[in-house]
Protein backbone atom coordinates (compact mmCIF):
# COMPACT_ATOMS: atom_id res chain seq x y z
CA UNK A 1 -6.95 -0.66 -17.71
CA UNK A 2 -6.69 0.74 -14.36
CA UNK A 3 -6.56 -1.17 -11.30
CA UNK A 4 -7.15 -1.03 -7.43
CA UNK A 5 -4.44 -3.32 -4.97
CA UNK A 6 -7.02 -5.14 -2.49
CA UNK A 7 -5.72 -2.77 0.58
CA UNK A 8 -6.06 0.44 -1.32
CA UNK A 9 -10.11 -0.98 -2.27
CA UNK A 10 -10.43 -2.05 1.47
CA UNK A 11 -9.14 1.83 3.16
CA UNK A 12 -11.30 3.21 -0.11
CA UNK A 13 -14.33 1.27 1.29
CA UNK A 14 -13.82 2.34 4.57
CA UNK A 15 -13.34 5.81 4.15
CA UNK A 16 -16.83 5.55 1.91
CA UNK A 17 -18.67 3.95 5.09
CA UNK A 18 -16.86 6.84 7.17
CA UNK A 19 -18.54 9.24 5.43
CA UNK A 20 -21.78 7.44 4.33
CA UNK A 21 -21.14 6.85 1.12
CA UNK A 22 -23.70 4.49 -0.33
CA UNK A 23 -21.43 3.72 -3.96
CA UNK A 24 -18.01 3.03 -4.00
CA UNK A 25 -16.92 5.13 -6.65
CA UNK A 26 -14.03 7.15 -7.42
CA UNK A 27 -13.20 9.22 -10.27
CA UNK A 28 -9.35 9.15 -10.94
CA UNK A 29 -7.31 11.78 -12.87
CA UNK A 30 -4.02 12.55 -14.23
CA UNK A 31 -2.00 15.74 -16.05
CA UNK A 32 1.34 15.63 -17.01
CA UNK A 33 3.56 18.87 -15.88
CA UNK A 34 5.81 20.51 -17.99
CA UNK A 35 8.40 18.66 -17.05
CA UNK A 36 7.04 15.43 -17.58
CA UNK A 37 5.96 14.18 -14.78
CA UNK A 38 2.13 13.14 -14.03
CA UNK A 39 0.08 14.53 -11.45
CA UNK A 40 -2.75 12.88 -9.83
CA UNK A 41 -5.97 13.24 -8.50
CA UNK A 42 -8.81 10.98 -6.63
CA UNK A 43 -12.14 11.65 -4.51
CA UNK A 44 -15.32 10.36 -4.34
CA UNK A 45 -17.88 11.02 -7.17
CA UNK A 46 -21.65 10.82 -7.12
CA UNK A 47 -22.18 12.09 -10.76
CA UNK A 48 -20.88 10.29 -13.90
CA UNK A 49 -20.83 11.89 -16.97
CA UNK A 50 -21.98 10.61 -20.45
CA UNK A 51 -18.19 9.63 -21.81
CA UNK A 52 -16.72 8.46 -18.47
CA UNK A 53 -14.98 5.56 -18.67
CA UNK A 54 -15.63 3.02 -16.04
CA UNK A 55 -14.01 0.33 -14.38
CA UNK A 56 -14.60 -2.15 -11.56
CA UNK A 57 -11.43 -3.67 -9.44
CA UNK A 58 -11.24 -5.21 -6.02
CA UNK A 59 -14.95 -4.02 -5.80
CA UNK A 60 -14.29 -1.02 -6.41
CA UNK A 61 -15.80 1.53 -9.32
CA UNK A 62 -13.20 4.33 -10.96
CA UNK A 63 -14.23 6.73 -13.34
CA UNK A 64 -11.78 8.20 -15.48
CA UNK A 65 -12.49 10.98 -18.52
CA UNK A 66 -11.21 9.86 -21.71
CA UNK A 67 -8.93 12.62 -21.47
CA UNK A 68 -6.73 11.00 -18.87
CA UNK A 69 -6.76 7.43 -20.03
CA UNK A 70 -3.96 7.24 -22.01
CA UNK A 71 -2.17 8.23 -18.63
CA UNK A 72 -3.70 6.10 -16.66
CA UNK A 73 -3.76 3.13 -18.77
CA UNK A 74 -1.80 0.29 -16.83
CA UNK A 75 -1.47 2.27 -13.62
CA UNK A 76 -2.51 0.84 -10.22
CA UNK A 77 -3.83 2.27 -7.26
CA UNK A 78 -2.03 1.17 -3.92
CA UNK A 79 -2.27 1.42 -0.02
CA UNK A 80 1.14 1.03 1.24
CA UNK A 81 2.86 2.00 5.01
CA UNK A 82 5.87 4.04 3.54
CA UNK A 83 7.52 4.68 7.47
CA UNK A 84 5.93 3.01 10.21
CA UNK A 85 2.29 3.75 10.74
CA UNK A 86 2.15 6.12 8.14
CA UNK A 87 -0.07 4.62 5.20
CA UNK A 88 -0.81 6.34 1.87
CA UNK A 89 -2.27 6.18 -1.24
CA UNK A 90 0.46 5.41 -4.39
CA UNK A 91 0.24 5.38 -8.16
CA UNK A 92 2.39 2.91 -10.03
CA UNK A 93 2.06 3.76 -13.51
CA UNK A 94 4.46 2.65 -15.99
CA UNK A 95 3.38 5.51 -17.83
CA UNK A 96 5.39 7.56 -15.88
CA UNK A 97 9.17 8.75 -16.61
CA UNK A 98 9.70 8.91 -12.53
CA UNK A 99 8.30 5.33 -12.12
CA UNK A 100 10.44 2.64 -10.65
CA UNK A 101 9.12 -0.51 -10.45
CA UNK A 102 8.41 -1.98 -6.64
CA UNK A 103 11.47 -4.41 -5.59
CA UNK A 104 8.23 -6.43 -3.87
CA UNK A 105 4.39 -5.80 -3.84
CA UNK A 106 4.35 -3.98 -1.16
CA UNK A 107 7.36 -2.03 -1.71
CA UNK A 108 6.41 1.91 -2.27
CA UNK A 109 6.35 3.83 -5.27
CA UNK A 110 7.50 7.60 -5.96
CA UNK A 111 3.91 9.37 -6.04
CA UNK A 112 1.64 9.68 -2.82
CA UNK A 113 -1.97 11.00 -2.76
């Protein structure tokens, strides 16, 4: 399953009511690159399609195709302040080779959104 860190759902929330954004609900994807590595992608989605998987964490709804689950599967969506005042989005996902484990909870991770 994927999952949502309570201060990635809270800027997720506020960035819905920013922009008037009735549903909290993202649709999260991943690719892997040639040379291994996974790409991601997030955004706001207002349309869900017949096969989309769907998840609730922290309050918050993800869609994810059933293509990109078996990526996905175990990875978490964080909100983390990598230098000071600079905040972004991170995936830890064990599923990927470049992952390293955070020393602490709110240590960062190697891919930013």
């Amino acid at each position: 399953m994927f999952t949502v860190s309570p201060a990635a759902a809270e800027q997720i929330m506020a960035s819905a009511k920013e922009a008037n954004i009735e549903k909290t609900v993202i649709r999260v994807a991943a690719r892997r690159d040639d040379d291994g590595s996974i790409q991601y992608a997030m955004g706001f989605e207002d349309h869900t399609k017949d096969n989309d998987l769907s998840f609730n964490s922290e309050g918050v709804t993800i869609l994810i195709s059933p293509g990109n689950i078996e990526l996905l599967n175990g990875a978490k969506l964080d909100y983390v302040e990598l230098e000071p005042g600079q905040f972004n989005f991170i995936f830890l996902n064990p599923n990927d080779p470049e992952h390293v484990p955070p020393k602490d909870e709110s240590g960062p991770s190697e891919h930013h959104f």
